[in-house]
Protein backbone atom coordinates (compact mmCIF):
# COMPACT_ATOMS: atom_id res chain seq x y z
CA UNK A 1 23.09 1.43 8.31
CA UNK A 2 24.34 -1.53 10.65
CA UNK A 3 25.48 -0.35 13.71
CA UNK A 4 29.09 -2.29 14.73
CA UNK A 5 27.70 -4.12 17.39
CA UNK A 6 24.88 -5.19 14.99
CA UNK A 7 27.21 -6.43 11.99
CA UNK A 8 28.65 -9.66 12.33
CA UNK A 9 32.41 -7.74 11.67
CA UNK A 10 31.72 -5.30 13.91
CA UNK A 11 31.73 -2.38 11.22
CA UNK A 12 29.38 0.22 10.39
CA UNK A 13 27.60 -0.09 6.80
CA UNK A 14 25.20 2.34 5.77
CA UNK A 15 22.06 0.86 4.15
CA UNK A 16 20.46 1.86 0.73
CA UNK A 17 17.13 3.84 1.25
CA UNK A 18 14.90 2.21 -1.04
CA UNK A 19 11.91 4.13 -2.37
CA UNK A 20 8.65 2.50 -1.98
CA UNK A 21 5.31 3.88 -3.56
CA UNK A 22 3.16 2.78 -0.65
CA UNK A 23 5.12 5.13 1.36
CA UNK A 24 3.52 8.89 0.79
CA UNK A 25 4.27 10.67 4.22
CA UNK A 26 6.53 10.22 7.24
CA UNK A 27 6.00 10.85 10.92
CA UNK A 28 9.04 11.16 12.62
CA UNK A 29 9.15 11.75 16.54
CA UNK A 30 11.85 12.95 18.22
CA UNK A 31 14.32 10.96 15.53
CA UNK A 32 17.43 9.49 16.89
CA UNK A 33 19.79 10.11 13.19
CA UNK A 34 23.01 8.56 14.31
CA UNK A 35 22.78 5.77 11.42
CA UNK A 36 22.54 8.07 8.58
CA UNK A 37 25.36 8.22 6.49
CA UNK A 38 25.31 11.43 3.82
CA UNK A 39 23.10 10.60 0.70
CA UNK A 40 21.54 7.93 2.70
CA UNK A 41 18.20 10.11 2.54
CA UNK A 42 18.43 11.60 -1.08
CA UNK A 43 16.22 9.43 -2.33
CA UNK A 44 13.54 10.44 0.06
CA UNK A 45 10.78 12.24 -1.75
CA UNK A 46 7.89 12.34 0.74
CA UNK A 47 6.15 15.35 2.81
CA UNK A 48 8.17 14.58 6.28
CA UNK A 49 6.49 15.83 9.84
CA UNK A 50 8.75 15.67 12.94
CA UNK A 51 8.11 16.78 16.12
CA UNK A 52 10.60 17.17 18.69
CA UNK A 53 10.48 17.63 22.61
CA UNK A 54 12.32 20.68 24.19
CA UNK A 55 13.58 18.78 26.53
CA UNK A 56 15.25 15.86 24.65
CA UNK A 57 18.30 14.52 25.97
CA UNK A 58 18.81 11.50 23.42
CA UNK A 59 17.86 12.73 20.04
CA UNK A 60 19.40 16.78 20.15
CA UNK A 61 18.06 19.21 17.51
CA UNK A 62 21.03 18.20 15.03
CA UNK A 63 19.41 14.46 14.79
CA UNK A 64 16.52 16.89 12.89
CA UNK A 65 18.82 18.75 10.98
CA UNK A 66 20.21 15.37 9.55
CA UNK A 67 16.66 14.92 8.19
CA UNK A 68 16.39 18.33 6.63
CA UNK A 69 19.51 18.61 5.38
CA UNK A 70 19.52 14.67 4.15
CA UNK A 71 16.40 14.81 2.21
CA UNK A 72 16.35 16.09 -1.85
CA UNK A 73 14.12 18.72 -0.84
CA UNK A 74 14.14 20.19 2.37
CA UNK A 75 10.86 22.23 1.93
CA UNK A 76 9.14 18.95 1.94
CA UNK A 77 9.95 18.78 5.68
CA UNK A 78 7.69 20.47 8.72
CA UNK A 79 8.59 20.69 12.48
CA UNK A 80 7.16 21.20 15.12
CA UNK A 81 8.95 21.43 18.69
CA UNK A 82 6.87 20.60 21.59
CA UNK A 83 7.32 22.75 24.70
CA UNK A 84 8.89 20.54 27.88
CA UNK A 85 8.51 17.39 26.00
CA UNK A 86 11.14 14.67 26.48
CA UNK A 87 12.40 12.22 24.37
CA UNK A 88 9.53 9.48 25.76
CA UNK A 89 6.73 12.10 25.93
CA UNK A 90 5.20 10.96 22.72
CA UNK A 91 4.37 7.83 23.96
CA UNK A 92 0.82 6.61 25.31
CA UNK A 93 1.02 7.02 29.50
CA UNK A 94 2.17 3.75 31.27
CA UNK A 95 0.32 2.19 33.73
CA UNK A 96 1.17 3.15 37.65
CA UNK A 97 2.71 0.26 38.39
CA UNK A 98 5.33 0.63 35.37
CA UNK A 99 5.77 4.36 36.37
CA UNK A 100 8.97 4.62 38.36
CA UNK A 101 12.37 6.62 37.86
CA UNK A 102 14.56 3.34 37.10
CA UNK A 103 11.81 2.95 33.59
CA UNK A 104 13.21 6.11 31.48
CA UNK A 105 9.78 5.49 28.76
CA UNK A 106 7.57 6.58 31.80
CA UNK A 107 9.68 9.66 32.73
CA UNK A 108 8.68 13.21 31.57
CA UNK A 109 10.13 16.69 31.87
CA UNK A 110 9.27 18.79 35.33
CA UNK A 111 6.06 20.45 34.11
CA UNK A 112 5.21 17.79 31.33
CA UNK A 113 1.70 16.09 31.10
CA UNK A 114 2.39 13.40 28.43
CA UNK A 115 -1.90 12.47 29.30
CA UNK A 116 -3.10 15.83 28.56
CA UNK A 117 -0.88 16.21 25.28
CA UNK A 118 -2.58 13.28 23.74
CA UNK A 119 -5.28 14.61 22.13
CA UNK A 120 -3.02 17.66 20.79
CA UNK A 121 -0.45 15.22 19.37
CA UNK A 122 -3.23 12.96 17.94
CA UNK A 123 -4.83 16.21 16.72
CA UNK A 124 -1.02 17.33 14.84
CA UNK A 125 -0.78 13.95 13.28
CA UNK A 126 -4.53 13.74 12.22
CA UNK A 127 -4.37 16.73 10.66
CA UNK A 128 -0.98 15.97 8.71
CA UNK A 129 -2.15 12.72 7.30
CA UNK A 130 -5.32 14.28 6.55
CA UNK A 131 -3.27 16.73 4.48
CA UNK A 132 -0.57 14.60 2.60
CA UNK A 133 -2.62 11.39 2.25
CA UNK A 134 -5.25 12.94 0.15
């Protein structure tokens, strides 16, 4: 969908999900949903993985709940909710000089080690690919 402030009338229009056969899996981390309309995921036919952070504060648990419920079969969807995660967590560590409290991406949870959950996430994802790319 077009958010208003990114339509030219300033209205909301929800945008046909177009299957594509290159498409055969989905990683989705802690997805922000507000743009999906009902139906707008019915057409989505692919084993879906999302992992969420505890500790989100942008993208709550109903933001998954639009994907399972959206999708034509909810059985094709696996999460996975990481323990004191954020909603940046899942991103590579910035560099010190870019770390700082006024940079939200570089912020983590109290008790969150976004460089020592690397090879765990990579791990996760690895192994999901692994499993519905075959």
């Amino acid at each position: 969908w077009a958010a208003p402030h990114e339509s030219e009338d300033g209205k909301a229009r929800p945008a046909r999900v177009v299957p594509d056969e290159r498409v055969r899996s989905l990683l989705l981390l802690n997805p922000a949903t507000f743009w999906f309309v009902a139906d707008s995921l019915k057409e989505v036919r692919v084993p879906i993985l999302i992992l969420t952070g505890e500790n989100d504060q942008i993208a709550p648990p109903a933001h998954r709940q639009t994907v399972v419920d959206g999708v034509s079969d909810s059985g094709s969807v696996r999460h996975k909710v990481i323990p004191r995660a954020g909603h940046f967590s899942f991103m590579s560590k910035f560099p010190a000089q870019m770390v700082r409290p006024d940079f939200p991406p570089s912020q983590d949870p109290p008790g969150f080690d976004r460089e020592t959950f690397q090879p765990a996430l990579f791990a996760c994802v690895g192994d999901f690919f692994m499993q519905t790319l075959r």
